[in-house]
Structures are given as structure tokens and as C-alpha cells.
PDB file of N, CA and C in Angstrom:
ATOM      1  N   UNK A   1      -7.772   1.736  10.898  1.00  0.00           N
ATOM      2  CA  UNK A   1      -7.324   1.298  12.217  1.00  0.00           C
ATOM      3  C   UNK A   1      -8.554   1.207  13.128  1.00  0.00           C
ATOM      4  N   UNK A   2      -8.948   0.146  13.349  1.00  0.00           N
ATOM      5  CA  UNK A   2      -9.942  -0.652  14.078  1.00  0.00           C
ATOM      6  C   UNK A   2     -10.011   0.544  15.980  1.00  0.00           C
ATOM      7  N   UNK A   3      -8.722   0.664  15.976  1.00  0.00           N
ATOM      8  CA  UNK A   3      -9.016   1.286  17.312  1.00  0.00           C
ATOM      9  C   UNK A   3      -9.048   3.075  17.332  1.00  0.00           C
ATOM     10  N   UNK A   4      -9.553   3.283  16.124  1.00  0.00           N
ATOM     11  CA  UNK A   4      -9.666   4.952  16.126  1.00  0.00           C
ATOM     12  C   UNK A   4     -11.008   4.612  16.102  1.00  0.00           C
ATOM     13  N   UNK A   5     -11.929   3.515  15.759  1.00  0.00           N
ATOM     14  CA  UNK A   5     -13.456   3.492  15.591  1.00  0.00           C
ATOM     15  C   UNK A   5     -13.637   3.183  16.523  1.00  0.00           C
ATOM     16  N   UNK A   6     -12.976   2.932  17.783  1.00  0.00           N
ATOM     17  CA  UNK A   6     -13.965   2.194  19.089  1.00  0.00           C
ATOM     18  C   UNK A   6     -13.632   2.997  20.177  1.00  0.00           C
ATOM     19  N   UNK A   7     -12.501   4.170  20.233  1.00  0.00           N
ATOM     20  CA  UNK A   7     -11.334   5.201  20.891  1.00  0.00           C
ATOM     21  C   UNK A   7     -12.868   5.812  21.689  1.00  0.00           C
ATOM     22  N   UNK A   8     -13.607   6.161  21.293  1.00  0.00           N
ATOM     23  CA  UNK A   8     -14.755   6.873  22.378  1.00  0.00           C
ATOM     24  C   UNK A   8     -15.757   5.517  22.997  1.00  0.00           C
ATOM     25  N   UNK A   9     -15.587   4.286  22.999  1.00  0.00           N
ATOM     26  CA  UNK A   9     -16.384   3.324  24.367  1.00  0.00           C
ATOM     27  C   UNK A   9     -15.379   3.456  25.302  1.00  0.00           C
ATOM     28  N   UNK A  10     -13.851   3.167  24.717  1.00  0.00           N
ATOM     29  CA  UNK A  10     -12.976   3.524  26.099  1.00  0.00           C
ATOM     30  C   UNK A  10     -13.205   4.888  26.822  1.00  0.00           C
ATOM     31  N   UNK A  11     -13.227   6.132  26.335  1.00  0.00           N
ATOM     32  CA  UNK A  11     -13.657   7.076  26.768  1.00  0.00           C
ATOM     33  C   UNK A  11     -14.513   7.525  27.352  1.00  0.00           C
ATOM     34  N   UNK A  12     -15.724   6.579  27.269  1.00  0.00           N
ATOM     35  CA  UNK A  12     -16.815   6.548  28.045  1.00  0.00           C
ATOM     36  C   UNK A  12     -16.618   5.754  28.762  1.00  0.00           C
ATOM     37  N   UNK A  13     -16.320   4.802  29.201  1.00  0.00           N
ATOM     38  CA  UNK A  13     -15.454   4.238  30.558  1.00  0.00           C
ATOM     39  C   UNK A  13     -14.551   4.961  30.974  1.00  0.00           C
ATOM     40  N   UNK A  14     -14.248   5.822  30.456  1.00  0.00           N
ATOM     41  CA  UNK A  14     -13.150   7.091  31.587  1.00  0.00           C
ATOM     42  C   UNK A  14     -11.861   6.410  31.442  1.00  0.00           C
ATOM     43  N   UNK A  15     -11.439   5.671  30.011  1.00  0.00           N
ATOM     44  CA  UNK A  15     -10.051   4.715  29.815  1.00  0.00           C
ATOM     45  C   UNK A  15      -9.857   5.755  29.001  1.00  0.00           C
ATOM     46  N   UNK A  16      -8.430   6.198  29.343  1.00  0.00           N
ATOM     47  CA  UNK A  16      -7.278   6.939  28.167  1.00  0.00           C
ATOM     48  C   UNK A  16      -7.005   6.270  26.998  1.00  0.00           C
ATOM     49  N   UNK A  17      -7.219   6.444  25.822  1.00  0.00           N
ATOM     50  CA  UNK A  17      -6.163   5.751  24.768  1.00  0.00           C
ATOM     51  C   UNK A  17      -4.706   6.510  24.510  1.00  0.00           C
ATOM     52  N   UNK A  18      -3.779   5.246  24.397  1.00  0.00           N
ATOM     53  CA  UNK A  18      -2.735   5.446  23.557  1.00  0.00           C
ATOM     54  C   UNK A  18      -2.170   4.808  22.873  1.00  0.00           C
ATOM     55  N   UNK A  19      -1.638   5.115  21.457  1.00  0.00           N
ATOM     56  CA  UNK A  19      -1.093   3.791  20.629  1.00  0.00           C
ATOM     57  C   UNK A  19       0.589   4.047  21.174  1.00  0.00           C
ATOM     58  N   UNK A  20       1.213   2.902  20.987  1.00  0.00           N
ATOM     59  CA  UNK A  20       2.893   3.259  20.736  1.00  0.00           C
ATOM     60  C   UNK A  20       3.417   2.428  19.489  1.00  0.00           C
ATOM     61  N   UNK A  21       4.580   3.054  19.028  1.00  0.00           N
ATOM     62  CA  UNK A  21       4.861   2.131  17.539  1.00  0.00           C
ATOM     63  C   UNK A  21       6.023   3.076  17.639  1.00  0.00           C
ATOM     64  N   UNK A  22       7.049   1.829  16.501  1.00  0.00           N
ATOM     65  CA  UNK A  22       8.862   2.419  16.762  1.00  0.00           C
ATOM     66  C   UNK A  22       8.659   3.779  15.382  1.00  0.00           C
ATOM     67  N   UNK A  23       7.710   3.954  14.735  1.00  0.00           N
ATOM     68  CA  UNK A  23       7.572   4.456  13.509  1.00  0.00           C
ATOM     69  C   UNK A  23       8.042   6.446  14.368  1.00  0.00           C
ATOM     70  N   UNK A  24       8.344   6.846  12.874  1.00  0.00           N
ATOM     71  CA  UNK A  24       9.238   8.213  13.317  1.00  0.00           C
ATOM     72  C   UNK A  24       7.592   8.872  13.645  1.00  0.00           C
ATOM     73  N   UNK A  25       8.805   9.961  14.362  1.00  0.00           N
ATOM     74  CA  UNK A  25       7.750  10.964  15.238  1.00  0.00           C
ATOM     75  C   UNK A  25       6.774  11.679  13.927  1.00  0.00           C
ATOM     76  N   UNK A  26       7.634  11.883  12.778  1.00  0.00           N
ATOM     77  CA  UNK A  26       6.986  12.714  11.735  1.00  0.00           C
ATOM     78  C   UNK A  26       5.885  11.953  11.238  1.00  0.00           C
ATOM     79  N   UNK A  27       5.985  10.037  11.256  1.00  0.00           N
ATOM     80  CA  UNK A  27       5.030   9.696  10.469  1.00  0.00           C
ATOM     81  C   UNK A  27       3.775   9.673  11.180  1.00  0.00           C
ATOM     82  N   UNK A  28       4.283   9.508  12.118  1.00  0.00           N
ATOM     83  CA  UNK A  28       3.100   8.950  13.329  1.00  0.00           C
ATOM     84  C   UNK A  28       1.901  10.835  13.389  1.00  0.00           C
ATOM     85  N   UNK A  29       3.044  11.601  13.011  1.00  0.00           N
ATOM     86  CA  UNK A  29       1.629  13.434  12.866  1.00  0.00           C
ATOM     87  C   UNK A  29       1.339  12.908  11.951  1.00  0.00           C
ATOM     88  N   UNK A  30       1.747  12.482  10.988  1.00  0.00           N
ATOM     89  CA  UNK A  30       0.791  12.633   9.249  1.00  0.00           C
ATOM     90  C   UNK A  30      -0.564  11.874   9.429  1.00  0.00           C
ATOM     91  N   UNK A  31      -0.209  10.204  10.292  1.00  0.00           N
ATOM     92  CA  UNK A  31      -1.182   9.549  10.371  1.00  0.00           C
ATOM     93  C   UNK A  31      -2.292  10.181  11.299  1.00  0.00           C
ATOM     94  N   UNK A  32      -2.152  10.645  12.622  1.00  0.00           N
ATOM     95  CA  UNK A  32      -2.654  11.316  13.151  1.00  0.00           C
ATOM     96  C   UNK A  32      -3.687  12.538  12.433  1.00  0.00           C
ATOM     97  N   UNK A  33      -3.211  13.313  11.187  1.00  0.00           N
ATOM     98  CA  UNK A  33      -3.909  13.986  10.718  1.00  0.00           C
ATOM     99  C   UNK A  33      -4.655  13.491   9.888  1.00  0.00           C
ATOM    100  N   UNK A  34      -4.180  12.290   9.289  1.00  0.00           N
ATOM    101  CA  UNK A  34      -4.795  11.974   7.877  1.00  0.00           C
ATOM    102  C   UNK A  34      -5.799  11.201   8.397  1.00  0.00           C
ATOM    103  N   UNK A  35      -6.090  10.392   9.170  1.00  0.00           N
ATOM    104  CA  UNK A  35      -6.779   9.125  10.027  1.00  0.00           C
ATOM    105  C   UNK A  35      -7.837  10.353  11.030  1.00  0.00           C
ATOM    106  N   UNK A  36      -7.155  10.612  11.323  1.00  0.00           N
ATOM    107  CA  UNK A  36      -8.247  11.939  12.841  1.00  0.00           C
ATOM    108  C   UNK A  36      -7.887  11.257  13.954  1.00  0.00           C
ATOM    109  N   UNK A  37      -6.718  10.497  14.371  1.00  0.00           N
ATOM    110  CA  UNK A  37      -6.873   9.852  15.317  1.00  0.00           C
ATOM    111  C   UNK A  37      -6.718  11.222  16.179  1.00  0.00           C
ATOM    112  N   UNK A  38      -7.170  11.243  17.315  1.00  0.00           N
ATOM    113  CA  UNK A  38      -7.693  11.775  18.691  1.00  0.00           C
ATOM    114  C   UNK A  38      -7.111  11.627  20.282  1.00  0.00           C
ATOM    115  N   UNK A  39      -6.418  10.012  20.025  1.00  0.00           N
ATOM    116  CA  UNK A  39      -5.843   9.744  21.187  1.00  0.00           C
ATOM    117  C   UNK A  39      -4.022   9.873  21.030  1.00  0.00           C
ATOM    118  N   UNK A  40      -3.678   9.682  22.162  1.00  0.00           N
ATOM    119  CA  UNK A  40      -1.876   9.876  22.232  1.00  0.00           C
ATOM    120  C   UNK A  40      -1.175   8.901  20.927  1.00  0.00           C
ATOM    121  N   UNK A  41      -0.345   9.229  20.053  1.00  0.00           N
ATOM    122  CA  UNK A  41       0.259   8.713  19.663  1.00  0.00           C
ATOM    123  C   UNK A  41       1.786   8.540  20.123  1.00  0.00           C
ATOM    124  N   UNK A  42       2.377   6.974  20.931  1.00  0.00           N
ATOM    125  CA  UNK A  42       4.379   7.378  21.264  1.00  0.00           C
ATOM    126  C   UNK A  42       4.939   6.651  20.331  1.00  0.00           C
ATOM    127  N   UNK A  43       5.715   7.478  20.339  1.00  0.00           N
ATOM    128  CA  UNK A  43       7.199   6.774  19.980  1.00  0.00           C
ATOM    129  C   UNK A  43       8.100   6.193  20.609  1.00  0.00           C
ATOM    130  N   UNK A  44       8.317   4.925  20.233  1.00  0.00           N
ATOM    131  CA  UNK A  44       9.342   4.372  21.311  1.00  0.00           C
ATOM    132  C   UNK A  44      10.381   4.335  20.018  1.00  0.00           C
ATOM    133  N   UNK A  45      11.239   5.137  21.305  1.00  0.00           N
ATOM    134  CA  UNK A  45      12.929   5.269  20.680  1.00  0.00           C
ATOM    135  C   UNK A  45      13.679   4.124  20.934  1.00  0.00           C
ATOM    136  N   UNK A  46      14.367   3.668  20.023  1.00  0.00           N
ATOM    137  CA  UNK A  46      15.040   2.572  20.181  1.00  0.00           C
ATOM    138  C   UNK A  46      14.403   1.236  20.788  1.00  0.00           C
ATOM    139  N   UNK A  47      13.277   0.880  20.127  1.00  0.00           N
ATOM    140  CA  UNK A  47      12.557  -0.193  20.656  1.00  0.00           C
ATOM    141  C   UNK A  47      12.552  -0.328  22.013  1.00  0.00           C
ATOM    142  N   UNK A  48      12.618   0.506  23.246  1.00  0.00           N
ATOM    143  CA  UNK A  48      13.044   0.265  24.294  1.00  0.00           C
ATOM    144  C   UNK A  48      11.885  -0.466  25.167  1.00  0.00           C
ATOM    145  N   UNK A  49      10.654  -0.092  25.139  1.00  0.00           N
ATOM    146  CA  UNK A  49       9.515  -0.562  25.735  1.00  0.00           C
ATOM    147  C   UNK A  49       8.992  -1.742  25.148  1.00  0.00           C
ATOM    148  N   UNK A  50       9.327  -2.284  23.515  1.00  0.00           N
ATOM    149  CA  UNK A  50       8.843  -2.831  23.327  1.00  0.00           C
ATOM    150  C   UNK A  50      10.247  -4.645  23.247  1.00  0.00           C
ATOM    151  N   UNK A  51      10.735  -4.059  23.704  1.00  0.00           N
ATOM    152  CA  UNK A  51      12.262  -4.923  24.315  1.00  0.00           C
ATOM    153  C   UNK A  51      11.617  -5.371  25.735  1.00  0.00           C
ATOM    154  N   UNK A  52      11.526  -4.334  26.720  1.00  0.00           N
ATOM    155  CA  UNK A  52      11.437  -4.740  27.907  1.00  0.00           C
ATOM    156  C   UNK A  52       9.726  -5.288  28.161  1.00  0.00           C
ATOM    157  N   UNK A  53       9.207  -4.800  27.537  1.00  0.00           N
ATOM    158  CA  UNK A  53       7.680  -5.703  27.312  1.00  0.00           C
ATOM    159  C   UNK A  53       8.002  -7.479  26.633  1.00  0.00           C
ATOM    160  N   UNK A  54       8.924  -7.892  26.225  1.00  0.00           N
ATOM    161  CA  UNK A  54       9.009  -9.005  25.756  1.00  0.00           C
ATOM    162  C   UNK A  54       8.222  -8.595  24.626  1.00  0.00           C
ATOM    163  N   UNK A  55       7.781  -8.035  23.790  1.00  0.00           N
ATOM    164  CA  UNK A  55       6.798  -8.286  22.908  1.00  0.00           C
ATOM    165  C   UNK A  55       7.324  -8.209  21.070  1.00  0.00           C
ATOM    166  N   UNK A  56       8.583  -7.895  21.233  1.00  0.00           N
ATOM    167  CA  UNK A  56       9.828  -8.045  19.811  1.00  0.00           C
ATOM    168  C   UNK A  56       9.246  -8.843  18.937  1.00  0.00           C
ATOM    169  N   UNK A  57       8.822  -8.856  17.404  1.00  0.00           N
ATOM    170  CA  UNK A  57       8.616 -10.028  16.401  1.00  0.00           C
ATOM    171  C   UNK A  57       9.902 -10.549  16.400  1.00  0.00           C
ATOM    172  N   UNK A  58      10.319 -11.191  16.403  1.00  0.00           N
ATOM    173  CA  UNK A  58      11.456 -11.958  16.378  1.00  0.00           C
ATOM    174  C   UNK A  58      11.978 -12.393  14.753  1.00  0.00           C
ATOM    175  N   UNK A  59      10.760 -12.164  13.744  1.00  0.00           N
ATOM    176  CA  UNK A  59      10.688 -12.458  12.447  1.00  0.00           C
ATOM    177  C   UNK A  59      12.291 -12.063  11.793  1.00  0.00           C
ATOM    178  N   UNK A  60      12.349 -10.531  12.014  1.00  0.00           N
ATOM    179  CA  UNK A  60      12.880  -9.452  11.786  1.00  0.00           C
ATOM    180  C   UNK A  60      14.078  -9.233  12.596  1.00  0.00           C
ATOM    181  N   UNK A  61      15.396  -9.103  11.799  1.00  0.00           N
ATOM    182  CA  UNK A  61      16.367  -9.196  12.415  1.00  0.00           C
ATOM    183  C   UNK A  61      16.988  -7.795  12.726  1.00  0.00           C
ATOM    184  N   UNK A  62      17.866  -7.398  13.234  1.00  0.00           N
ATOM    185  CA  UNK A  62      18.623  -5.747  13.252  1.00  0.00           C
ATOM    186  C   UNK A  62      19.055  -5.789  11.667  1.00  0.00           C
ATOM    187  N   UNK A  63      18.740  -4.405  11.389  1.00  0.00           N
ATOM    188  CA  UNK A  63      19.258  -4.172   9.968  1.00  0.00           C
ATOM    189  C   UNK A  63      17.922  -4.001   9.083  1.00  0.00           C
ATOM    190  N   UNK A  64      17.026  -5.072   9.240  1.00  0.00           N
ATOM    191  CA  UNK A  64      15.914  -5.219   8.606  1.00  0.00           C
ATOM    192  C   UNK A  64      14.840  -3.707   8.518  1.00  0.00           C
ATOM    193  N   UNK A  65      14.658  -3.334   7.297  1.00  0.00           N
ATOM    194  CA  UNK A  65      13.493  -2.674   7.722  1.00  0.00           C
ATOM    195  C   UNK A  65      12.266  -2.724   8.720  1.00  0.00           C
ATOM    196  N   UNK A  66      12.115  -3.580   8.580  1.00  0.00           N
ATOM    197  CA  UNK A  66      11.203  -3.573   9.540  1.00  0.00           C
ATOM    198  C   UNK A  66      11.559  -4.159  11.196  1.00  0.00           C
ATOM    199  N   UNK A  67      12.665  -4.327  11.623  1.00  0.00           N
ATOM    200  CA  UNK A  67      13.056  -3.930  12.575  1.00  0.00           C
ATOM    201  C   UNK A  67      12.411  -3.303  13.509  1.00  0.00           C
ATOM    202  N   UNK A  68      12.031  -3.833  14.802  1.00  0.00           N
ATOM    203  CA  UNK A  68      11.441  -3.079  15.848  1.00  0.00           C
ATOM    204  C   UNK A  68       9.802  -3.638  15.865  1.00  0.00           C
ATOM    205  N   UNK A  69       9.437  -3.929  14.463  1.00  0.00           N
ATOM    206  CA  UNK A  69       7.893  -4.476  14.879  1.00  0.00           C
ATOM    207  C   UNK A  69       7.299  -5.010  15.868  1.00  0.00           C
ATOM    208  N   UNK A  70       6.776  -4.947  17.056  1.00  0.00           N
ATOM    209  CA  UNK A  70       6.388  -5.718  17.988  1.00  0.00           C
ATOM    210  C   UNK A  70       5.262  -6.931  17.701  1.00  0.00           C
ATOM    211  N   UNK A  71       5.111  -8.023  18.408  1.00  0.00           N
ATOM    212  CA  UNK A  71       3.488  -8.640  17.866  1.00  0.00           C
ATOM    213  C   UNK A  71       2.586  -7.456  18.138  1.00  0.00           C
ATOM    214  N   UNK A  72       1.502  -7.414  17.218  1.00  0.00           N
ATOM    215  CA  UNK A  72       0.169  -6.667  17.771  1.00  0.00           C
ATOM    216  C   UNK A  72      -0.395  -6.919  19.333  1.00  0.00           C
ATOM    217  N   UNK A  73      -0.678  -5.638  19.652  1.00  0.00           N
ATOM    218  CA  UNK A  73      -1.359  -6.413  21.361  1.00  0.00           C
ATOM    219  C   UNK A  73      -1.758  -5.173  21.851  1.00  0.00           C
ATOM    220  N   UNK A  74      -2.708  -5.321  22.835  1.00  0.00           N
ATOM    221  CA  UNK A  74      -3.092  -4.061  23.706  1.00  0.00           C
ATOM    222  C   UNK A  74      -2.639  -4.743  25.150  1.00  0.00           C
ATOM    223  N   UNK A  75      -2.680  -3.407  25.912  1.00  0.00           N
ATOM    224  CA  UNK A  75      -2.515  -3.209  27.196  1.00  0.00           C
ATOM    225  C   UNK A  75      -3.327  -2.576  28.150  1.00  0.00           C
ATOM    226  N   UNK A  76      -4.255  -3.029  29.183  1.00  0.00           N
ATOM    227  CA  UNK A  76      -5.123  -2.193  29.682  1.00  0.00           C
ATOM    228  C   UNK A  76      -4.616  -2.180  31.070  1.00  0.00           C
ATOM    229  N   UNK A  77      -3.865  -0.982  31.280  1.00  0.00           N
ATOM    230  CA  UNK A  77      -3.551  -0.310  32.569  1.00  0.00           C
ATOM    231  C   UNK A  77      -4.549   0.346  33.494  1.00  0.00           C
ATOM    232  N   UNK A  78      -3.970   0.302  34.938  1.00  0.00           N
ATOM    233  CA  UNK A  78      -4.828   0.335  35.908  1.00  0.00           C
ATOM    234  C   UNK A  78      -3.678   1.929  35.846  1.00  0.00           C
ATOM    235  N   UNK A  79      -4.784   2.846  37.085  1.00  0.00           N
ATOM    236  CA  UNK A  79      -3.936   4.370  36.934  1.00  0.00           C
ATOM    237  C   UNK A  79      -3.055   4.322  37.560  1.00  0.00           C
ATOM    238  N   UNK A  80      -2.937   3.430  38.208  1.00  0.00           N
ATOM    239  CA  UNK A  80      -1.303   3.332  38.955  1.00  0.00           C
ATOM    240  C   UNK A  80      -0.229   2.560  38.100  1.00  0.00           C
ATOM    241  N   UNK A  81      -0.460   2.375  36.769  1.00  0.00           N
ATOM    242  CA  UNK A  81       0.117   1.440  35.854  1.00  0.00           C
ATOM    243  C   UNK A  81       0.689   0.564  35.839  1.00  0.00           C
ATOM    244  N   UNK A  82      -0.411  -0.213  36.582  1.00  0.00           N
ATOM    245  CA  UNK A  82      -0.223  -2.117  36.270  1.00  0.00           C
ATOM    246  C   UNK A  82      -0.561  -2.571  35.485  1.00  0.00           C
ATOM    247  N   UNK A  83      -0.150  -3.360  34.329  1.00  0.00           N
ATOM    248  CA  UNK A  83      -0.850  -4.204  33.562  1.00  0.00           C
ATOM    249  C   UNK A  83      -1.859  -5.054  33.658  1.00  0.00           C
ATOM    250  N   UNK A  84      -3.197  -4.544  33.701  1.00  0.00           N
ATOM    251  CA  UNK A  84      -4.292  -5.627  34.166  1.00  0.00           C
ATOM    252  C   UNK A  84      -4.728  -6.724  33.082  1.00  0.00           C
ATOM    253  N   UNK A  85      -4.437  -5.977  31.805  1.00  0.00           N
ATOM    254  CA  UNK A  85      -4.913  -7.511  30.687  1.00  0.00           C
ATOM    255  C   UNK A  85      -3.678  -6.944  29.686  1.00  0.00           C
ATOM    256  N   UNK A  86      -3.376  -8.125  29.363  1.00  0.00           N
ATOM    257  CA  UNK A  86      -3.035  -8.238  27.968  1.00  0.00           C
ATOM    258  C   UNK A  86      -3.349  -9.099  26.948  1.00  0.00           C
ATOM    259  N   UNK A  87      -3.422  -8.126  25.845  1.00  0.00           N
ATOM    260  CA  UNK A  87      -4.294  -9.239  24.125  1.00  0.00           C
ATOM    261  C   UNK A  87      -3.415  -9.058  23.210  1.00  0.00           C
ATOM    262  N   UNK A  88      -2.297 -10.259  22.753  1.00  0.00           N
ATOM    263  CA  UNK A  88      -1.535 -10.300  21.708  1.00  0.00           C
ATOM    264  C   UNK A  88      -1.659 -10.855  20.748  1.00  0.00           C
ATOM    265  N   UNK A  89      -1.384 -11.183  19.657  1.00  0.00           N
ATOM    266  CA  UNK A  89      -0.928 -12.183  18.907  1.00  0.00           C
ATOM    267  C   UNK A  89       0.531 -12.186  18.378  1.00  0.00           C
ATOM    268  N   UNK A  90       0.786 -13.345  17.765  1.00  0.00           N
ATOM    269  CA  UNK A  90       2.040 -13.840  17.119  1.00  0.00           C
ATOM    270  C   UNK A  90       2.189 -13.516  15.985  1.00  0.00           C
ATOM    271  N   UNK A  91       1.411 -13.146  14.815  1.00  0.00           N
ATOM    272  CA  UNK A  91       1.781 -12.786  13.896  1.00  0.00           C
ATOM    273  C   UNK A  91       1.191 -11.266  13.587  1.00  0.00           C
ATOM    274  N   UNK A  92       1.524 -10.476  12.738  1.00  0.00           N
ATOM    275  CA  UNK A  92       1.388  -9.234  12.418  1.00  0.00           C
ATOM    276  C   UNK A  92       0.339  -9.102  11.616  1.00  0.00           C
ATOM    277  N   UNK A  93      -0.782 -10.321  11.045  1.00  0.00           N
ATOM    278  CA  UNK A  93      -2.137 -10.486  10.177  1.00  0.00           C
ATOM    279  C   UNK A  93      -2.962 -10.297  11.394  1.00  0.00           C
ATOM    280  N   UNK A  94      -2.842 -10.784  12.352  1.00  0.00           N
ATOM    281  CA  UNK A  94      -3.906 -10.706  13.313  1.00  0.00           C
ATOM    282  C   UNK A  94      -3.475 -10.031  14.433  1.00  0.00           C
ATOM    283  N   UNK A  95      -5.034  -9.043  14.755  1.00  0.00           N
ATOM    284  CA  UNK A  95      -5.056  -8.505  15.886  1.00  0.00           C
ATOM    285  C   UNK A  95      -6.138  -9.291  16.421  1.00  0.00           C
ATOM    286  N   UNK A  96      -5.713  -8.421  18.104  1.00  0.00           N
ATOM    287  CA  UNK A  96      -6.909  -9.150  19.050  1.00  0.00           C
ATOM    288  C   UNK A  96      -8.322  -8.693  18.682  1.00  0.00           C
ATOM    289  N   UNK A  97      -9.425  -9.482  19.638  1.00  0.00           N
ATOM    290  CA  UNK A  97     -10.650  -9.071  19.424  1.00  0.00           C
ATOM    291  C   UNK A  97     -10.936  -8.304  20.098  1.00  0.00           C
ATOM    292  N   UNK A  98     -11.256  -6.636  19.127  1.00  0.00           N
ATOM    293  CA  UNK A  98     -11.872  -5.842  20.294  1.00  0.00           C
ATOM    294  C   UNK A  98     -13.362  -5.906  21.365  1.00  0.00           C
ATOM    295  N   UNK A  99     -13.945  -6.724  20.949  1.00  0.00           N
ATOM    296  CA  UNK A  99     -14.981  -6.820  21.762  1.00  0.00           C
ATOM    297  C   UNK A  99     -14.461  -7.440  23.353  1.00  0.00           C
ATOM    298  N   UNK A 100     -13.654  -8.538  23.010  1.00  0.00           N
ATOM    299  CA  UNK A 100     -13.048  -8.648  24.190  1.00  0.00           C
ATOM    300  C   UNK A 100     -12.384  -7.386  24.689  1.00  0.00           C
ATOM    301  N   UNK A 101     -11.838  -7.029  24.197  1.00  0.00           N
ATOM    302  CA  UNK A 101     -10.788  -5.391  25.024  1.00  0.00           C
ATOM    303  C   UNK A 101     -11.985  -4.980  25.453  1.00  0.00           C
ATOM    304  N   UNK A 102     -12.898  -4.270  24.825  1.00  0.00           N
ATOM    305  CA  UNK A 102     -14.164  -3.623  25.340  1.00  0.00           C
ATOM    306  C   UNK A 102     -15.219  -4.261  26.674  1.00  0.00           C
ATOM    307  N   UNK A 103     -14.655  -5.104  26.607  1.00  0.00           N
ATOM    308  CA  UNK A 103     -15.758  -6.053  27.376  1.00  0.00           C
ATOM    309  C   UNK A 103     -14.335  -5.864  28.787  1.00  0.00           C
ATOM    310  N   UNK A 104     -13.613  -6.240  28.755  1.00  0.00           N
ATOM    311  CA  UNK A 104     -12.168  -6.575  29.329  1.00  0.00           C
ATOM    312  C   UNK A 104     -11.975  -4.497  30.260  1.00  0.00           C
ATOM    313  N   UNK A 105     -12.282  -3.795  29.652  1.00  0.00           N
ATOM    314  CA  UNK A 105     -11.976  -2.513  29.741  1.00  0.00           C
ATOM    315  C   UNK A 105     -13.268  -2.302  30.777  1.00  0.00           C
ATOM    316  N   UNK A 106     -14.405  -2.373  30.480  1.00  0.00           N
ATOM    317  CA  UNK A 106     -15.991  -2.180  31.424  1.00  0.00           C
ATOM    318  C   UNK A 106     -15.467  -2.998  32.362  1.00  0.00           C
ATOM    319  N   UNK A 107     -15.186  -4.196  32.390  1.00  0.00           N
ATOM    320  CA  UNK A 107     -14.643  -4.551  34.006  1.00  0.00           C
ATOM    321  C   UNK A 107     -13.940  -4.411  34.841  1.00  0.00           C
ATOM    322  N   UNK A 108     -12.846  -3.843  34.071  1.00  0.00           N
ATOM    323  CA  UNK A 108     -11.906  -3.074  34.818  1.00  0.00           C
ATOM    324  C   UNK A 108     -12.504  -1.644  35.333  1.00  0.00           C
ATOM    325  N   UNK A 109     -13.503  -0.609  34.572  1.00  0.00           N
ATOM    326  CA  UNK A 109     -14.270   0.112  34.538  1.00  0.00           C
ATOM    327  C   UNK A 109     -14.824   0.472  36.060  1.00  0.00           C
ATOM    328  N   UNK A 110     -15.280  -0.860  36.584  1.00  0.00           N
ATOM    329  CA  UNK A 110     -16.083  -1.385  37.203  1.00  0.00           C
ATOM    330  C   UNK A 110     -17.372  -1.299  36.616  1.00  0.00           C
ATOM    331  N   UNK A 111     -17.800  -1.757  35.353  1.00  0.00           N
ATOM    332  CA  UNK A 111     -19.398  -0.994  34.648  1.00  0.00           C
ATOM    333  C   UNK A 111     -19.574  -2.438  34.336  1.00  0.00           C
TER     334      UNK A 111
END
């Protein structure tokens, strides 16, 4: 996971990480231990955030295992939590470019 290797430039911009994913609370510790991730891992219950974000694969119907997948995307919140950027894509092969997030994050930074 591309964003456990870059989790300390946000940090040195004084940006929080957090991932969210519909995946159970139990899997999301294992990965956490097995990976070292460092930053917040949520759970969204019942797809609820990722419903009201518009951001649903649509691929995937109710019933489906995979159910709940969102497109890939980051979110870079301001501390009063506005959405200042967002980086998605449409399919679940591609993520965004982190150099942009990184670059996208220092300006928000103000750096």
C-alpha cells in the first residue's frame, strides 16, 4: 500500500493520515499489524460515508461480495473539515498519483 510509504511527508506537513474502507473492524487490525501501518484505520458501517460521498463503484450490486467498494480516491481536509482536493478514479486498477497528493497536501500546508 503505496500510502503507508509516503504516511510520514504528510506528517511532516503536520497532515493526519487516515484510510477508511467497508472491510471488518477485525481485518482492517490484522492489516494494520501485518503492513505496520501507523495511521487511523475506519470503518465505515454500512457504506454510509461512502454513499453520501457519492463515491459507490456502481460495478457491484447489493448481495455481491464485494459490495460497498468505493472508486479509489483521497481526500485532503482542511481542520475544520472541508474537502479541499479530491483524487479519484473510476476503476479499482488505478489509483491517483501520489506525487500530486503530495504536492496538493504542501499547498494546502502552506510549504
Amino acid at each position: 500500500m503505496q500510502l503507508i510509504e509516503i504516511s510520514d511527508q504528510f506528517e511532516e506537513l503536520g497532515i493526519n493520515v487516515a484510510a477508511m474502507t467497508y472491510d471488518p473492524v477485525d481485518f482492517l487490525k490484522e492489516v494494520e499489524l501485518d503492513r505496520g501501518v501507523e495511521f487511523t484505520l475506519l470503518h465505515d458501517e454500512d457504506i454510509s460515508h461512502v454513499n453520501r460521498l457519492g463515491i459507490l463503484n456502481t460495478e457491484y450490486e447489493p448481495g455481491s461480495r464485494a459490495y460497498g467498494v468505493p472508486y479509489p480516491g483521497i481526500f485532503l481536509l482542511s481542520p475544520d473539515g472541508i474537502i479541499r482536493y479530491k483524487f479519484a478514479e473510476e476503476s479499482y486498477r488505478d489509483r491517483p498519483d501520489f506525487d500530486f497528493i503530495v504536492e496538493a497536501a504542501a499547498e494546502m500546508a502552506g510549504q
